[in-house]
Protein backbone atom coordinates (compact mmCIF):
# COMPACT_ATOMS: atom_id res chain seq x y z
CA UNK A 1 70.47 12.12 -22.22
CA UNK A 2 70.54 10.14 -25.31
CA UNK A 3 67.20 7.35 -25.43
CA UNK A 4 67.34 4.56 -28.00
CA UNK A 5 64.70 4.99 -30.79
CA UNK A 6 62.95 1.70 -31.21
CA UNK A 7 62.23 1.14 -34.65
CA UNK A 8 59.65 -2.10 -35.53
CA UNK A 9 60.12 -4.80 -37.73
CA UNK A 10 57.60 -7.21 -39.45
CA UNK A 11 58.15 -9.79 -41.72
CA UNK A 12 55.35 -10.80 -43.85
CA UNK A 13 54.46 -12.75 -46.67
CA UNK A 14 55.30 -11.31 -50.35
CA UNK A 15 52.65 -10.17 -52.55
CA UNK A 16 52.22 -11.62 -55.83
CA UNK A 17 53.67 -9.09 -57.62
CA UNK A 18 56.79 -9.82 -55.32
CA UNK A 19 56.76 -13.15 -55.18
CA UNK A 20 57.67 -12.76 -59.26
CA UNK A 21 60.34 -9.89 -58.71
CA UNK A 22 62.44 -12.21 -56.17
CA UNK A 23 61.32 -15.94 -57.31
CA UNK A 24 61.58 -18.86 -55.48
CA UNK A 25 64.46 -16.99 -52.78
CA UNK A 26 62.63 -15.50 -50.09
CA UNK A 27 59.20 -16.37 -48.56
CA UNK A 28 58.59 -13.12 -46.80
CA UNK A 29 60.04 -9.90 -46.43
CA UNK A 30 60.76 -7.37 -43.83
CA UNK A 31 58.81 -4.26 -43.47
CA UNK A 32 59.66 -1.37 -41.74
CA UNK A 33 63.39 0.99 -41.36
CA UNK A 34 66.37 -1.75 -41.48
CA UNK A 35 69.60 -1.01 -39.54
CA UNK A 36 72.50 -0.48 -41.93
CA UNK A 37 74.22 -3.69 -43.44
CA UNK A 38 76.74 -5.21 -40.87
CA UNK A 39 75.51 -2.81 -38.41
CA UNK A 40 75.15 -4.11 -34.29
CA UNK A 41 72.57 -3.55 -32.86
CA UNK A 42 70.52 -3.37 -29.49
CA UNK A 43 67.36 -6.10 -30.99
CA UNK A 44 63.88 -6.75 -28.43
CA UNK A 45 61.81 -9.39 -28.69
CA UNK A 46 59.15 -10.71 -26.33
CA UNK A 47 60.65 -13.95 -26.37
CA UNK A 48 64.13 -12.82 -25.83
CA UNK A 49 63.97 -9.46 -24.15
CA UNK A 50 66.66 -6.76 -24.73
CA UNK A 51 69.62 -8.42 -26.83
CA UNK A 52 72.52 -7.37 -29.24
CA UNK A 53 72.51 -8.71 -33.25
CA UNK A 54 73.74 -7.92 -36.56
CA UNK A 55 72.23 -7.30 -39.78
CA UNK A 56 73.66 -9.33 -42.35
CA UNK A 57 73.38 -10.51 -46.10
CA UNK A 58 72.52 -13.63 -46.23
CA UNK A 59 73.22 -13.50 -50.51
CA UNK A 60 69.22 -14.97 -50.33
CA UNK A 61 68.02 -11.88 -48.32
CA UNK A 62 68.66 -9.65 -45.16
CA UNK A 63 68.05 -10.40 -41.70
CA UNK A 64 69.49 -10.38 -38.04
CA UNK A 65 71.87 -13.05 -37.35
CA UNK A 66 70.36 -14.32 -34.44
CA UNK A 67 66.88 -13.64 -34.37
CA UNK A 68 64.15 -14.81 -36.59
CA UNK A 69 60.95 -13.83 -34.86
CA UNK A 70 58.03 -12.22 -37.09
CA UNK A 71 58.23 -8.97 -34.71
CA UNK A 72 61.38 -7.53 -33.95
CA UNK A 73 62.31 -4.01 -32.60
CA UNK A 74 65.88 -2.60 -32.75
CA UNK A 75 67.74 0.52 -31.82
CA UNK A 76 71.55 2.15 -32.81
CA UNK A 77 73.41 2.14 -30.30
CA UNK A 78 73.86 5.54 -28.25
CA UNK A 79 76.68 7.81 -29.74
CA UNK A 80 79.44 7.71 -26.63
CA UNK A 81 79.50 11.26 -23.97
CA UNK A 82 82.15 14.12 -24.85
CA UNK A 83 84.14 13.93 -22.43
């Protein structure tokens, strides 16, 4: 049987030394593994509970589409059974 691996997601506040690299674009950043750009997604959040999202480019930074809590987990989709 193939189980979702939940991987966690925190956005925090940049450091200095970031907040030079990026400039004025983004306030925090997200730390932790990413899902591939464009990639769907199973997302949970307290708040929402078990959903579906994207990760996109927003040309100012990354991010799900749909969700912008501080604390997100998300998992890949299962690969389909061989039938």
């Amino acid at each position: 049987m193939n189980k979702a691996e939940w991987n966690k997601l925190v956005a925090r506040e940049l450091t200095d030394e970031e907040k030079e690299f990026f400039g004025n674009k983004v306030s925090s950043i997200w730390e932790g593994v990413t899902p591939e750009l464009n990639e769907e997604v199973l997302v949970y959040t307290p708040q929402a509970g078990v959903t579906t999202d994207t990760w996109v480019d927003y040309e100012e930074g990354v991010g799900f589409e749909n969700h912008d809590e501080e604390l997100i987990y998300w998992a890949s989709f299962p690969e389909p059974p061989n039938e």
